[in-house]
N, C-alpha and C. Protein backbone atom coordinates (compact mmCIF):
# COMPACT_ATOMS: atom_id res chain seq x y z
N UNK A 1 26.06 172.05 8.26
CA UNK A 1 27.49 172.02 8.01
C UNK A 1 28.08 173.39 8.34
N UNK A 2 29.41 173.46 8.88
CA UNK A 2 29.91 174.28 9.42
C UNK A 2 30.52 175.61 7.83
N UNK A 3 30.63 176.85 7.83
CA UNK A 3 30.81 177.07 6.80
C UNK A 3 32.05 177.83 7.60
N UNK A 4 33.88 177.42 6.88
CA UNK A 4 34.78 177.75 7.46
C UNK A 4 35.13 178.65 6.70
N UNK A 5 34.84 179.24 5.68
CA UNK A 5 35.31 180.29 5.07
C UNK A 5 35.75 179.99 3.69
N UNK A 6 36.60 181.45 3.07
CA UNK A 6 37.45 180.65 1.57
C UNK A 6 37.99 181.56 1.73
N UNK A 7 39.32 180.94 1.15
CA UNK A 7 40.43 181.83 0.13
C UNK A 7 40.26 182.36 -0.91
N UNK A 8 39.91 183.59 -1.01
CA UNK A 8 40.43 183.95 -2.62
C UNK A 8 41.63 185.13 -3.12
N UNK A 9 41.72 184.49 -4.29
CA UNK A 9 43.24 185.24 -5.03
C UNK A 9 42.52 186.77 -5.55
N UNK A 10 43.36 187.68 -5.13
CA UNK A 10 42.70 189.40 -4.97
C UNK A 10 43.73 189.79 -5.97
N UNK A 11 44.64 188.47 -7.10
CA UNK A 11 45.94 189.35 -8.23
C UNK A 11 45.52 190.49 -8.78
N UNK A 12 43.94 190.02 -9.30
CA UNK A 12 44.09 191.04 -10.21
C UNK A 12 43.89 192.73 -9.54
N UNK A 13 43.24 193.05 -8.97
CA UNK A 13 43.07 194.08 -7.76
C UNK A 13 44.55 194.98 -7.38
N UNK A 14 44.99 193.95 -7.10
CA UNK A 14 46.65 193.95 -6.62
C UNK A 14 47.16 194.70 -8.03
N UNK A 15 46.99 193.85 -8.96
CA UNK A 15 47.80 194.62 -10.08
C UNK A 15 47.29 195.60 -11.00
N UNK A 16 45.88 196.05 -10.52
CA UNK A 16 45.21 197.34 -10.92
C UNK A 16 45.67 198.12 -10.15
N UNK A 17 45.80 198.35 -8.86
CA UNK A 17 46.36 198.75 -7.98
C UNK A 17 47.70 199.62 -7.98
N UNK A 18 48.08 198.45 -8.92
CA UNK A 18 49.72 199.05 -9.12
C UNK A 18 50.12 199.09 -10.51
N UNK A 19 49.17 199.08 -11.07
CA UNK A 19 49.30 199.20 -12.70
C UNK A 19 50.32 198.59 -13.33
N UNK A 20 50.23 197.32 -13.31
CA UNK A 20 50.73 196.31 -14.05
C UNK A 20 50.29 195.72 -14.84
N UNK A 21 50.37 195.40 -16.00
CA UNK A 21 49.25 194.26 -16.79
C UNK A 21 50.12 192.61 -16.65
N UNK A 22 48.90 192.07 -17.33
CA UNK A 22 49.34 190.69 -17.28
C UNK A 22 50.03 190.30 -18.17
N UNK A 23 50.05 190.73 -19.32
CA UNK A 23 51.59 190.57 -19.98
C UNK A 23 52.68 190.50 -19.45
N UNK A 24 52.85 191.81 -18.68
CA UNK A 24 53.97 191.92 -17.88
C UNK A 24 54.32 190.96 -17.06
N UNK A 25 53.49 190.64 -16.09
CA UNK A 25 53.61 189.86 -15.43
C UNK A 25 53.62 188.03 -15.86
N UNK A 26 52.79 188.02 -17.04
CA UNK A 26 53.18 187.10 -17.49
C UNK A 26 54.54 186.61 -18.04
N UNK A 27 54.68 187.67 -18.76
CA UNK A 27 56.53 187.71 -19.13
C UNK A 27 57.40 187.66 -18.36
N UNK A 28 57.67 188.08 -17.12
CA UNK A 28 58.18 188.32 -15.97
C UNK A 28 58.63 187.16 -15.06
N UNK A 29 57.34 186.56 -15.13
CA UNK A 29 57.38 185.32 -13.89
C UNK A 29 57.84 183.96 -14.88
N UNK A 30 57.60 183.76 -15.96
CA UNK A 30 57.86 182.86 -16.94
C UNK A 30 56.57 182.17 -17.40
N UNK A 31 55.45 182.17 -16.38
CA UNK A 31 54.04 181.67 -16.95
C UNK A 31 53.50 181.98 -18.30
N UNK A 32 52.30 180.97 -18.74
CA UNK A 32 51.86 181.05 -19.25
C UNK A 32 50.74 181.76 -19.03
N UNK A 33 49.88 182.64 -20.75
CA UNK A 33 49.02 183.55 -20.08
C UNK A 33 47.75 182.69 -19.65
N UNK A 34 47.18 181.77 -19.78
CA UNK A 34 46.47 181.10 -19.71
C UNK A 34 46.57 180.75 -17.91
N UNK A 35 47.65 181.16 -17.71
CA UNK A 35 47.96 180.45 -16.45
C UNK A 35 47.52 182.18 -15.29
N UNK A 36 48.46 182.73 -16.12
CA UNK A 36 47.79 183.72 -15.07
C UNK A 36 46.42 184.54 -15.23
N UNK A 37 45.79 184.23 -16.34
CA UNK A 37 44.22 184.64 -16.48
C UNK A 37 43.42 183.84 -15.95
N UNK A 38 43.97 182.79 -15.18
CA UNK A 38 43.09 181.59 -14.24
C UNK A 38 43.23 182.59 -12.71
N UNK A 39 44.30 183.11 -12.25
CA UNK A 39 44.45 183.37 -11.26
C UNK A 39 43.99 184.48 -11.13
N UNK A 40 44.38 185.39 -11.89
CA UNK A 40 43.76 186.74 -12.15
C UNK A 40 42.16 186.83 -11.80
N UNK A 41 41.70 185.87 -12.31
CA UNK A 41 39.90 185.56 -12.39
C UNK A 41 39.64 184.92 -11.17
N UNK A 42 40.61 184.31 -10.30
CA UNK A 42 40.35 183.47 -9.08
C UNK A 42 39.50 182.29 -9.47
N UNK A 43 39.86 181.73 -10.52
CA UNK A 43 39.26 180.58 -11.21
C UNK A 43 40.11 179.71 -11.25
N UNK A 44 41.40 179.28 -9.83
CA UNK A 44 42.22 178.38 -9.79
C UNK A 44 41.13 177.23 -8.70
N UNK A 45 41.44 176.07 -9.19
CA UNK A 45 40.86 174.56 -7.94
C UNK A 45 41.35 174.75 -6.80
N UNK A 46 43.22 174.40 -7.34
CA UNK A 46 44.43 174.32 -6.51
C UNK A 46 45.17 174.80 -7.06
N UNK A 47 46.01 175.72 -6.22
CA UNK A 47 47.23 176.54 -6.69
C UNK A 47 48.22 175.81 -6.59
N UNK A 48 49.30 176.40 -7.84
CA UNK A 48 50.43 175.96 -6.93
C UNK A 48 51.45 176.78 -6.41
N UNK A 49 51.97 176.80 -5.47
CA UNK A 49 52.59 176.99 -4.43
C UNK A 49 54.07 177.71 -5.00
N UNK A 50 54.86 177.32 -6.12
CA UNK A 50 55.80 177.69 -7.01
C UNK A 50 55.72 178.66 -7.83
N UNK A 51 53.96 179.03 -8.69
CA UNK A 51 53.35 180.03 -9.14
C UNK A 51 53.41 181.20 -8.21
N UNK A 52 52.94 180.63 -7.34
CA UNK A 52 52.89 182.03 -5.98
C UNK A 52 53.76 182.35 -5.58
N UNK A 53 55.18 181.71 -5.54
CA UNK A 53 56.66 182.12 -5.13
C UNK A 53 56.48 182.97 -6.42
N UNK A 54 56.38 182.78 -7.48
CA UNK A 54 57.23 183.79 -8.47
C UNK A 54 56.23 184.81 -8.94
N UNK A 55 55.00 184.67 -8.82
CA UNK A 55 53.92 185.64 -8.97
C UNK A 55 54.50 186.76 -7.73
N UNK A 56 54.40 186.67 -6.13
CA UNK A 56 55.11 187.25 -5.36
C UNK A 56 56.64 187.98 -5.70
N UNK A 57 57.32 186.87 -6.09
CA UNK A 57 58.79 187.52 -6.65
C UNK A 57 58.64 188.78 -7.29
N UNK A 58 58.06 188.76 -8.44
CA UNK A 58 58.19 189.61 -9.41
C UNK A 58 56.92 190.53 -9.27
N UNK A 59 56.27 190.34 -8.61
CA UNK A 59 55.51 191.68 -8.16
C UNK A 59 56.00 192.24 -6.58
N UNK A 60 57.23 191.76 -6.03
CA UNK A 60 57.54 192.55 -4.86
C UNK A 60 56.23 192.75 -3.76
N UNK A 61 55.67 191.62 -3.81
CA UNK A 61 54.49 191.67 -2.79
C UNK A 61 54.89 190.54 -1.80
N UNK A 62 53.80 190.45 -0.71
CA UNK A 62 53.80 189.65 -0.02
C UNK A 62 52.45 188.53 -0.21
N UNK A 63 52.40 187.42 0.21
CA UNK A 63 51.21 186.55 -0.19
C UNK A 63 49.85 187.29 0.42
N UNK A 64 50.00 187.78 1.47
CA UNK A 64 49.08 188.21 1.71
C UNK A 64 48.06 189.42 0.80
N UNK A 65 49.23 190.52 0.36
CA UNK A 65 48.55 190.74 -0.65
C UNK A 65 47.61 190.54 -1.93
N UNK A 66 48.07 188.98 -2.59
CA UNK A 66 47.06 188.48 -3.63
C UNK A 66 45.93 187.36 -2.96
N UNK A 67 46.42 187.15 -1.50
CA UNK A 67 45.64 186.26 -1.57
C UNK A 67 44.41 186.86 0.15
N UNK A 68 43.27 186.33 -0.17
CA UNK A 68 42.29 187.01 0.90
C UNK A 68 41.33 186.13 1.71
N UNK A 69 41.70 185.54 2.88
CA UNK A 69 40.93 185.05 3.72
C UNK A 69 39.73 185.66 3.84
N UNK A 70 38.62 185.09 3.64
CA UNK A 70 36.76 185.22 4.50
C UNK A 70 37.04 184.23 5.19
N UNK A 71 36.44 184.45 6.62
CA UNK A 71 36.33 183.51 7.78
C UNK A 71 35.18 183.50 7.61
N UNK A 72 34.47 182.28 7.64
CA UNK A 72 33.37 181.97 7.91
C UNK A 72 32.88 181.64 9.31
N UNK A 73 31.52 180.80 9.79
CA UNK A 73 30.71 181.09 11.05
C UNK A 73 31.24 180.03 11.93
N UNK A 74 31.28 179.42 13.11
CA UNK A 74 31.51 177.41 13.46
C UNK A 74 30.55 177.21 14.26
N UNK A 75 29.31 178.13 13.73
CA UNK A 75 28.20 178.22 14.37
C UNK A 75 27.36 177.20 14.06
């Protein structure tokens, strides 16, 4: 089987980075903390897409920042 790679969410990195906590950001975006200690940990299935608009919003980032392509082989 071909191994195409993965996505993973780099938030928390991002917001060590820039010294934010998740309070903050929890408070901020309107989430729950439960919600962003899933993401934070990169322990999401499926994201959603609305989280990441306002996770982005309110940290003045771009997606690329929290989130990190590995390409894998199609060897």
């Amino acid at each position: 089987m071909e191994n195409m790679g993965k996505i993973d969410i780099v938030l928390d990195e991002y917001m060590k980075k820039n010294n934010i906590s998740r309070n903050k950001l929890t408070r901020l975006a309107g989430l729950q903390y439960n919600q962003t200690l899933k993401y934070c940990r990169n322990e999401m299935q499926k994201v959603d897409l609305n989280i990441l608009s306002k996770i982005c919003t309110v940290l003045d980032c771009e997606i690329t920042d929290i989130l990190k392509l590995t390409k894998g082989s199609t060897q």
